[in-house]
C-alpha atoms as a PDB file:
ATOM      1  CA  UNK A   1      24.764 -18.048  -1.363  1.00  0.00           C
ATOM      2  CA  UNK A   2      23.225 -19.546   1.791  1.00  0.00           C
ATOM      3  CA  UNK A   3      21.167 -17.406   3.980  1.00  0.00           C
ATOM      4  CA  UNK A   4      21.960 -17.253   7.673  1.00  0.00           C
ATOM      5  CA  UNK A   5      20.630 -20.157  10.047  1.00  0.00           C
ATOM      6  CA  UNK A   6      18.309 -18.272  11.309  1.00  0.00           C
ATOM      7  CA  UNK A   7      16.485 -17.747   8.455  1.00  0.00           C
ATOM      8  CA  UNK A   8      16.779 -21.278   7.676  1.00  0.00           C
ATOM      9  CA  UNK A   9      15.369 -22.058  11.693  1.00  0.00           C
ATOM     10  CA  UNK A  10      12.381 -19.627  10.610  1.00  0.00           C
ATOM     11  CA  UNK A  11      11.839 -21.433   7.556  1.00  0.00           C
ATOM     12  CA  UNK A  12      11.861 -24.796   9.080  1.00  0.00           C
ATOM     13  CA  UNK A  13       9.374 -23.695  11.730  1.00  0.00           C
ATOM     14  CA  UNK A  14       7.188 -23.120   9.137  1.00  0.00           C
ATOM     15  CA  UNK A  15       7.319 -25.442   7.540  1.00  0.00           C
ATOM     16  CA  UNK A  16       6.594 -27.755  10.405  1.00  0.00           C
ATOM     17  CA  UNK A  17       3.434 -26.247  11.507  1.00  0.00           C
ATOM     18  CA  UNK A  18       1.669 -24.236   8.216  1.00  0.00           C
ATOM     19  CA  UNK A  19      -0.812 -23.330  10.672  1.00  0.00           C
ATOM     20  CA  UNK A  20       1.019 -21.293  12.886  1.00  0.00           C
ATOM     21  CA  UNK A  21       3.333 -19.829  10.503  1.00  0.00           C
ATOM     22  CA  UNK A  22      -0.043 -18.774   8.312  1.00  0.00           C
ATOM     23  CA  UNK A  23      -1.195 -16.661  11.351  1.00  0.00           C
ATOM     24  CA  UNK A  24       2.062 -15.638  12.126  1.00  0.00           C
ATOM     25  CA  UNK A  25       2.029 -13.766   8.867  1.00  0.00           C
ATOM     26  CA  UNK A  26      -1.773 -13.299   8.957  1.00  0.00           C
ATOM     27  CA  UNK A  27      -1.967 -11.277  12.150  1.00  0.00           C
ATOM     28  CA  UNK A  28       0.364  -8.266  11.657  1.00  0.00           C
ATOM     29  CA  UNK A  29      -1.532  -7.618   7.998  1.00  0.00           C
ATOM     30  CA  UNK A  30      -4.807  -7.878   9.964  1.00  0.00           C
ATOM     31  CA  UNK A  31      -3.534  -5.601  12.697  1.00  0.00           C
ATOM     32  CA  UNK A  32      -2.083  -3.010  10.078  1.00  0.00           C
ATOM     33  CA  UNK A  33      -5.790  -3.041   8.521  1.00  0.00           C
ATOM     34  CA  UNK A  34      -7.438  -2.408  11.463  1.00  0.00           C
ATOM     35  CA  UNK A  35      -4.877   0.550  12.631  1.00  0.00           C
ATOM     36  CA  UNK A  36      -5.890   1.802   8.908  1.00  0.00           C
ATOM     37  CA  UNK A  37      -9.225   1.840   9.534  1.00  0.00           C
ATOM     38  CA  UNK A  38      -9.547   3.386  12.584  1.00  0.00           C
ATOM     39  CA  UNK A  39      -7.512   6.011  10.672  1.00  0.00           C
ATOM     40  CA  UNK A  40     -10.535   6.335   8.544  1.00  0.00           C
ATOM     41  CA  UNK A  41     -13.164   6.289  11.276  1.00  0.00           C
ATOM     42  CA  UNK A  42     -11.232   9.169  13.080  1.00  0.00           C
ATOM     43  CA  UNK A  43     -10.545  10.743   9.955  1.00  0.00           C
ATOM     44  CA  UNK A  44     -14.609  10.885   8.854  1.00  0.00           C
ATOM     45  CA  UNK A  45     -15.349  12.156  12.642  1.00  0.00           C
ATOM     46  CA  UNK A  46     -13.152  15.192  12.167  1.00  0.00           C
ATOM     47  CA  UNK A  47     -14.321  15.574   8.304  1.00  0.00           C
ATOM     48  CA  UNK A  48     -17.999  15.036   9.377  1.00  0.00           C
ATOM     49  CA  UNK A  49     -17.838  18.682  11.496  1.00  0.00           C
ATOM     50  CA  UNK A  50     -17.373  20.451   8.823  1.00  0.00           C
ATOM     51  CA  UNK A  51     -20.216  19.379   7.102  1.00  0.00           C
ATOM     52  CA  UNK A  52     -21.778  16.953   4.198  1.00  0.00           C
ATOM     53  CA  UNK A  53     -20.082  18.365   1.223  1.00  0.00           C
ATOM     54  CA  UNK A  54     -16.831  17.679   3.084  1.00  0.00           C
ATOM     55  CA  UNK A  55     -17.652  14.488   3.640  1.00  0.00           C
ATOM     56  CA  UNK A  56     -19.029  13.965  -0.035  1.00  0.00           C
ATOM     57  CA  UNK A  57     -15.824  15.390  -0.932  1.00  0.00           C
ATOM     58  CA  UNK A  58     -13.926  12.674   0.756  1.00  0.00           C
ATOM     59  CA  UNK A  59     -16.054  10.184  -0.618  1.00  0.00           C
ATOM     60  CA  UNK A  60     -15.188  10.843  -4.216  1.00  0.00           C
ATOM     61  CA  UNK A  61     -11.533  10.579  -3.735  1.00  0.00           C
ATOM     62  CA  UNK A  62     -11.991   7.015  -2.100  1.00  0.00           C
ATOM     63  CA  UNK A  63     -12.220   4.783  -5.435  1.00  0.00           C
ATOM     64  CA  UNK A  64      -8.616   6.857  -6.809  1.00  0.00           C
ATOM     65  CA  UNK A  65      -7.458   6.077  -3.245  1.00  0.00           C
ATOM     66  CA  UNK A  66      -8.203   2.527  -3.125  1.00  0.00           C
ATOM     67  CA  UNK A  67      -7.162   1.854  -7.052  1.00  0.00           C
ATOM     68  CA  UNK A  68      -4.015   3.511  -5.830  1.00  0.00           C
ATOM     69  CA  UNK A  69      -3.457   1.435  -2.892  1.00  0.00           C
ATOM     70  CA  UNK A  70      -4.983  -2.007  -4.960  1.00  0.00           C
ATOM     71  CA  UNK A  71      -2.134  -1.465  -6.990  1.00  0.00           C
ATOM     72  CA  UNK A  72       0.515  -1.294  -4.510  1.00  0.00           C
ATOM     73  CA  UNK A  73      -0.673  -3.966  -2.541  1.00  0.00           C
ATOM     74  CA  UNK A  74      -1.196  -6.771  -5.566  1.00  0.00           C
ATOM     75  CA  UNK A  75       2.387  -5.548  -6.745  1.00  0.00           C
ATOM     76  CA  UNK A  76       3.730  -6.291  -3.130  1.00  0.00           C
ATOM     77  CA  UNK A  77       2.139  -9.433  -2.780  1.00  0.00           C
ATOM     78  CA  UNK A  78       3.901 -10.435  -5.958  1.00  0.00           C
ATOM     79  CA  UNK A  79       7.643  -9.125  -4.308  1.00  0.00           C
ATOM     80  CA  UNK A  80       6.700 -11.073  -1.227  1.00  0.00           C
ATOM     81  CA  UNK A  81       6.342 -14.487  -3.151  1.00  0.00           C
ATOM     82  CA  UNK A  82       9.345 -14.027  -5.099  1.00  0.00           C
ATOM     83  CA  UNK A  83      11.708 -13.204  -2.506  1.00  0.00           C
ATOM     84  CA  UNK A  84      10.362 -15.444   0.157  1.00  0.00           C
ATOM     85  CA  UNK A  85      10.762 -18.115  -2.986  1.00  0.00           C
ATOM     86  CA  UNK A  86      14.130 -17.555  -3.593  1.00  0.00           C
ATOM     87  CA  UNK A  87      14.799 -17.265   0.620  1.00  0.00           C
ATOM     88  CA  UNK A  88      13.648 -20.660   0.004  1.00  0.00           C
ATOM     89  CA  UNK A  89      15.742 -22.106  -2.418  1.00  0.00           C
ATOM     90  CA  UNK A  90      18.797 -20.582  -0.189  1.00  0.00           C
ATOM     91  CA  UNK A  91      19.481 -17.991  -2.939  1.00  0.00           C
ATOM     92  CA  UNK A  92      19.949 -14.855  -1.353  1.00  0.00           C
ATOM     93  CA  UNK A  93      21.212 -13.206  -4.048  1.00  0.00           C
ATOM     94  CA  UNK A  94      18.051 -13.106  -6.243  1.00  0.00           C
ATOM     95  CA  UNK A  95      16.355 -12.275  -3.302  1.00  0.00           C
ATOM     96  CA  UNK A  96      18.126  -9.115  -3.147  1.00  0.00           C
ATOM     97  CA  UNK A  97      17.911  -8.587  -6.274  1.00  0.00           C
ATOM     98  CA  UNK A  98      14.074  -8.851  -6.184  1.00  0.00           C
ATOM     99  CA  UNK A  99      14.427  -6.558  -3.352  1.00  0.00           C
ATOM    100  CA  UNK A 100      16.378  -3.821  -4.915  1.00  0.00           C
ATOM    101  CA  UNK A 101      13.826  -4.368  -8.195  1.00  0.00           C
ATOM    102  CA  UNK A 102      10.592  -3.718  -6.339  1.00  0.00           C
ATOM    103  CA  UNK A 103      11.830  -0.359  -5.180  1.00  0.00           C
ATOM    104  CA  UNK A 104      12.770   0.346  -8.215  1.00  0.00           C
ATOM    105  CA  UNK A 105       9.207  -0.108  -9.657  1.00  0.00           C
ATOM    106  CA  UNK A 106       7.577   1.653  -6.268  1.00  0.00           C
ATOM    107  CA  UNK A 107       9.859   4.687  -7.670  1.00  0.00           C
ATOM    108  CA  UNK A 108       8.566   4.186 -10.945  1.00  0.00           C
ATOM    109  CA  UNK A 109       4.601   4.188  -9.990  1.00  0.00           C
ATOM    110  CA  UNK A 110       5.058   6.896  -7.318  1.00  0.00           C
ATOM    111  CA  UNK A 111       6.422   9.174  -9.644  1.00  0.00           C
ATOM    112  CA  UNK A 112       3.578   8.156 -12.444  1.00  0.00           C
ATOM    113  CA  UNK A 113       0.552   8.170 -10.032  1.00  0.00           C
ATOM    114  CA  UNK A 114       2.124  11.361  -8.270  1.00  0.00           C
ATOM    115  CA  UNK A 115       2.645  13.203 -11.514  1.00  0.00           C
ATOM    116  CA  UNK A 116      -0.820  11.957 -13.051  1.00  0.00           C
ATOM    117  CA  UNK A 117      -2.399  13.025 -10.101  1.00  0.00           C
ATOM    118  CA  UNK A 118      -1.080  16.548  -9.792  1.00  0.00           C
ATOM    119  CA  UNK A 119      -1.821  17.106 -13.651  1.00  0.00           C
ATOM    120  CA  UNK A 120      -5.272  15.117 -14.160  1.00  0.00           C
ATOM    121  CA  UNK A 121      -6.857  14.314 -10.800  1.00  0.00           C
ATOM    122  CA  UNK A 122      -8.975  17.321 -10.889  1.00  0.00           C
ATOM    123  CA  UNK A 123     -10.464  15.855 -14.269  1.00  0.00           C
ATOM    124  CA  UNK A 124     -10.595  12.478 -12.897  1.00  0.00           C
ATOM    125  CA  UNK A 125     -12.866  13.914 -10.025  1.00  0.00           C
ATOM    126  CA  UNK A 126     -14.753  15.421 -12.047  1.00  0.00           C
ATOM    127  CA  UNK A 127     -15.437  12.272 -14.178  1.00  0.00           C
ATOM    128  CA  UNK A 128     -16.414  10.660 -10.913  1.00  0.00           C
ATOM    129  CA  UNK A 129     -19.603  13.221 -10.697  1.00  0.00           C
ATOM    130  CA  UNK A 130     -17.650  15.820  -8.639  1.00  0.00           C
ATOM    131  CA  UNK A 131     -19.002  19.322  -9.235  1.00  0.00           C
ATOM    132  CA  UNK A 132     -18.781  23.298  -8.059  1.00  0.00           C
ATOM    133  CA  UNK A 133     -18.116  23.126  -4.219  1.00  0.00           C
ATOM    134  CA  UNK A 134     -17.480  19.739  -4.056  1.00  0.00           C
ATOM    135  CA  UNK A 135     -15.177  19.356  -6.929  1.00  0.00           C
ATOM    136  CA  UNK A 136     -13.240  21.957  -4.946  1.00  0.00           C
ATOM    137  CA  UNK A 137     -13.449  20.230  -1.565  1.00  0.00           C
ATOM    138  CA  UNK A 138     -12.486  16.740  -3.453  1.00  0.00           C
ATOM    139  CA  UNK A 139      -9.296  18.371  -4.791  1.00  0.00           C
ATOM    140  CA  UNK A 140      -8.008  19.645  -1.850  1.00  0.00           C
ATOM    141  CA  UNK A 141      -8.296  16.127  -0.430  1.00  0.00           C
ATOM    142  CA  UNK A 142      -6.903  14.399  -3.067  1.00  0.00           C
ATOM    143  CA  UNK A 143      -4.239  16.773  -3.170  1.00  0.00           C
ATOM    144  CA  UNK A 144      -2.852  16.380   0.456  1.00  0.00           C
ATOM    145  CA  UNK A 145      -3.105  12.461  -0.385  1.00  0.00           C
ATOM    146  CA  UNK A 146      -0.636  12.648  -3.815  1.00  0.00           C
ATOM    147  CA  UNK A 147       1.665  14.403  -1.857  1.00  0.00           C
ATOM    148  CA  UNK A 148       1.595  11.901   0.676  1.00  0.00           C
ATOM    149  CA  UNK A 149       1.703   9.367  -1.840  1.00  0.00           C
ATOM    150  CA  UNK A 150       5.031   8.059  -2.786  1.00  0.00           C
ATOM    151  CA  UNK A 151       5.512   7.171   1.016  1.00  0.00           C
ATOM    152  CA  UNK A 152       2.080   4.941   1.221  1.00  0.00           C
ATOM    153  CA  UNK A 153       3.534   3.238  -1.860  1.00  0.00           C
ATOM    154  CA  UNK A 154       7.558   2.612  -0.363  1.00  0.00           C
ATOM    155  CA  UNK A 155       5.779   1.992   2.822  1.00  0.00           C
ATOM    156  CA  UNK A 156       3.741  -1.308   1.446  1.00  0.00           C
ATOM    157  CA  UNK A 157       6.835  -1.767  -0.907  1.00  0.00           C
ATOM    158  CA  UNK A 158       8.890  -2.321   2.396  1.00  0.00           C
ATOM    159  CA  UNK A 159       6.264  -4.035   4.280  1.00  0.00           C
ATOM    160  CA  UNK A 160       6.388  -6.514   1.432  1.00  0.00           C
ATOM    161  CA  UNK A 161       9.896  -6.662   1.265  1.00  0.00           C
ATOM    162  CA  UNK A 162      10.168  -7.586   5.063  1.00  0.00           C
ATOM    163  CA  UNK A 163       7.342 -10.021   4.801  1.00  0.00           C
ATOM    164  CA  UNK A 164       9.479 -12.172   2.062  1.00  0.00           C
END
């Protein structure tokens, strides 16, 4: 199946100047990074009122949270090469197909991480060094962030998808 000319414009562009098209990809990542860390900086003001056990609460939920969203983002990398791949060899149909496969596996490890988390993540903080108070305040973080979970992971599933 050929893909529409504009795609195949897009593609050409890129190819003409790797350069350009590099930070053409490069600078909405780096702009979604920085949005997310601001997110964190704001998020640590507000957390930082309420005192250092809050705050040391937060802290032990941040190596789950990043293996979490390691995960995602190595996976999507992976969906982004193989569709933009087979966008370049004109094949549109595997490219769907790739599509339609990677939410099928961000289904998959929302509802494993989700469900793991709800049953074990109180163990896992505690593993982590998380005790009495703290243990407490760490749950309740973690909590709010499983349920919010399965939309981080389709969110950087469609990013992904969009950047191939």
């Amino acid at each position: 199946m050929e893909i529409n000319s504009k795609s195949g414009s897009r593609l050409e562009s890129f190819l003409e100047n790797p350069s350009k098209a590099l930070w053409t990809l490069a600078i909405p990542i780096m702009f979604g990074m920085g949005i997310h860390t601001l997110y964190n900086i704001v998020d640590m003001m507000f957390i930082g009122r309420l005192g250092g056990n809050a705050i040391a609460g937060v802290a032990f939920n941040m190596p789950v949270f990043f293996l979490m969203l390691g995960l995602t983002m190595g996976l999507g990398s992976g969906v982004t090469a193989s569709i933009a791949r087979f966008i370049g060899e004109n094949n549109k149909r595997n490219a769907d197909n790739s599509a339609e496969h990677a939410l099928a596996m961000a289904a998959v490890i929302a509802l494993i991480f989700t469900s793991a988390g709800l049953l074990f993540g109180d163990k896992i903080l505690a593993v982590l060094g998380a005790e009495g108070e703290i243990l407490n305040l760490a749950w309740d973080y973690l909590y709010i962030i499983i349920i919010g979970l399965p939309f981080m992971i389709f969110s950087g599933f469609f990013r992904s998808i969009l950047a191939g």
